[in-house]
Protein backbone atom coordinates (compact mmCIF):
# COMPACT_ATOMS: atom_id res chain seq x y z
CA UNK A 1 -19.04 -14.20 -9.62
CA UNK A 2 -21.02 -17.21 -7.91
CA UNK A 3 -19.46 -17.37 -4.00
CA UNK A 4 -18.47 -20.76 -2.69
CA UNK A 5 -20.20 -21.04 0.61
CA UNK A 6 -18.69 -22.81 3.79
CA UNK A 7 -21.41 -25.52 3.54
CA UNK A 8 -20.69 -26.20 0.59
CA UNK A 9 -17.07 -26.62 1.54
CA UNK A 10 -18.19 -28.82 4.48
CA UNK A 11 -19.43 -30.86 1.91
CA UNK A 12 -16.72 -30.92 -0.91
CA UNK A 13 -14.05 -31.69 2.29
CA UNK A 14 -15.05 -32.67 5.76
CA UNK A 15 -12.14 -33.40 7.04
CA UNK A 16 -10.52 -30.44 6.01
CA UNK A 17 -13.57 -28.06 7.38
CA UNK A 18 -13.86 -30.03 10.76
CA UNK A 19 -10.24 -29.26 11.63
CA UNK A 20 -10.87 -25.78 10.10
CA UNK A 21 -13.33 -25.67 12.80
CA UNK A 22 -11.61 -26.85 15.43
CA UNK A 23 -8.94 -24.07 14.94
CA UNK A 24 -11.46 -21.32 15.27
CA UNK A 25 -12.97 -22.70 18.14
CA UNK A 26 -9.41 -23.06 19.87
CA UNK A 27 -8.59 -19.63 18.49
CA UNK A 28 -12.13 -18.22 20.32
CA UNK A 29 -10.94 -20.18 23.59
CA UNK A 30 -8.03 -18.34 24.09
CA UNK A 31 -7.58 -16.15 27.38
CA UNK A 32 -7.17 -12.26 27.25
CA UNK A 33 -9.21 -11.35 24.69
CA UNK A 34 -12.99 -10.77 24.92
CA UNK A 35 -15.08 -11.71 21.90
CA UNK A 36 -16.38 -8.23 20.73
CA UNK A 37 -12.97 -7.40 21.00
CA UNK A 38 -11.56 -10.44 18.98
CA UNK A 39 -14.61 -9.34 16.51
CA UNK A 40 -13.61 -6.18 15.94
CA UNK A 41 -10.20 -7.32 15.40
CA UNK A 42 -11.14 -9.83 13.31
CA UNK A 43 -13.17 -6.79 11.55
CA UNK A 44 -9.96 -5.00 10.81
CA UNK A 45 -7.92 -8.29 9.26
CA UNK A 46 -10.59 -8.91 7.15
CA UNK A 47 -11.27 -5.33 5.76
CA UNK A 48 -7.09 -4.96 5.34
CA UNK A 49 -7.27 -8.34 3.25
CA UNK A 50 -9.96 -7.30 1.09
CA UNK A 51 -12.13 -10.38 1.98
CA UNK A 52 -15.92 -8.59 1.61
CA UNK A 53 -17.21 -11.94 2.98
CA UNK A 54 -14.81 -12.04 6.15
CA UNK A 55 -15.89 -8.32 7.15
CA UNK A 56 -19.85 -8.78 6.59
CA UNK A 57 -19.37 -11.90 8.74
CA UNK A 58 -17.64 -10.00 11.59
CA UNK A 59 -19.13 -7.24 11.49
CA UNK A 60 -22.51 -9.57 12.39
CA UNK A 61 -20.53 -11.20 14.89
CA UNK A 62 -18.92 -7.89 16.46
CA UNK A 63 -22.48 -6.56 16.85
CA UNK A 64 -23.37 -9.95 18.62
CA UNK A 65 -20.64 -9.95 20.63
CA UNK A 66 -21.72 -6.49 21.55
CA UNK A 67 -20.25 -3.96 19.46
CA UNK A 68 -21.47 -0.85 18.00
CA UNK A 69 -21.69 0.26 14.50
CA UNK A 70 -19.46 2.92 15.66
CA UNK A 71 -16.80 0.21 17.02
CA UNK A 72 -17.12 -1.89 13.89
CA UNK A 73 -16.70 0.47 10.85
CA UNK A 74 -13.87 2.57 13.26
CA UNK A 75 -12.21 -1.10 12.67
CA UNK A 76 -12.54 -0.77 8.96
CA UNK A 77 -11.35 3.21 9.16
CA UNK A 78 -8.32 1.72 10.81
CA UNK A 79 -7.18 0.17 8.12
CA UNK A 80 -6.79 3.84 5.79
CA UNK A 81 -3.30 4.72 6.34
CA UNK A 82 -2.33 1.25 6.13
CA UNK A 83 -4.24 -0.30 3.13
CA UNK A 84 -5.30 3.00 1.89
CA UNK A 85 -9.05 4.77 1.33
CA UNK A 86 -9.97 2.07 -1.70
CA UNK A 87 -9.91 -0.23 0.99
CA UNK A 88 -12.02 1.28 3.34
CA UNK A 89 -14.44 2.17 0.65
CA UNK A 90 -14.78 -1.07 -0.78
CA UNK A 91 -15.43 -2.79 2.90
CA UNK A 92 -17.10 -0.43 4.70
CA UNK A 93 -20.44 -0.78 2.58
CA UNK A 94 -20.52 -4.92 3.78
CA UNK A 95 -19.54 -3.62 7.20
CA UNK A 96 -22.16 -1.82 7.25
CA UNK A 97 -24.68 -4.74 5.74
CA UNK A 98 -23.25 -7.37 8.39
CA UNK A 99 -23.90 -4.97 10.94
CA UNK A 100 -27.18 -4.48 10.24
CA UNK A 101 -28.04 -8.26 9.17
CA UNK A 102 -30.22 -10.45 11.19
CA UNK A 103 -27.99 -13.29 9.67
CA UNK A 104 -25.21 -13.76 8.08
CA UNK A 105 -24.04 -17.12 5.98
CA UNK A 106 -20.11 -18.34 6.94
């Protein structure tokens, strides 16, 4: 299946993806929580939604922020007992890919 990318989307609907971005970069301003953390969090929504594109791209930005590949995939493992081992097994492999990546697309 061809993937949509977000520049493409930036394209297609400016509007709409410069108040997309605004939101994230309100959400990242937010007070209490450190960015590897928010990464790794992030890590762990993405992986219990299914969205292979959300955990690559967090898992790059956990390791940015800081993280280690322990950190990140134990954010993926998190999510067995609540989203079950398919899950983990289907996300774990593009965990492991955005971890390693020198660069990963939005």
């Amino acid at each position: 299946m061809a993937q949509y990318s977000f520049e493409q989307f930036e394209k297609d609907f400016p509007e709409l993806a410069s108040k997309y971005v605004e939101l994230v970069e309100a959400q990242r301003s937010l007070k209490g929580i450190d960015a590897k953390t928010r990464q790794l969090i992030n890590v762990g929504i993405q992986t219990a939604n299914r969205n292979l594109r959300g955990v690559r791209y967090h898992a790059f930005m956990a390791k940015e922020a800081g993280a280690t590949r322990n950190e990140v995939l134990g954010a993926v493992a998190l999510n067995l007992h609540l989203r079950g081992v398919g899950v983990v097994l289907d996300t774990l492999p593009e965990a492991i890919a955005g971890f390693e990546s020198k660069k990963v697309d939005r």
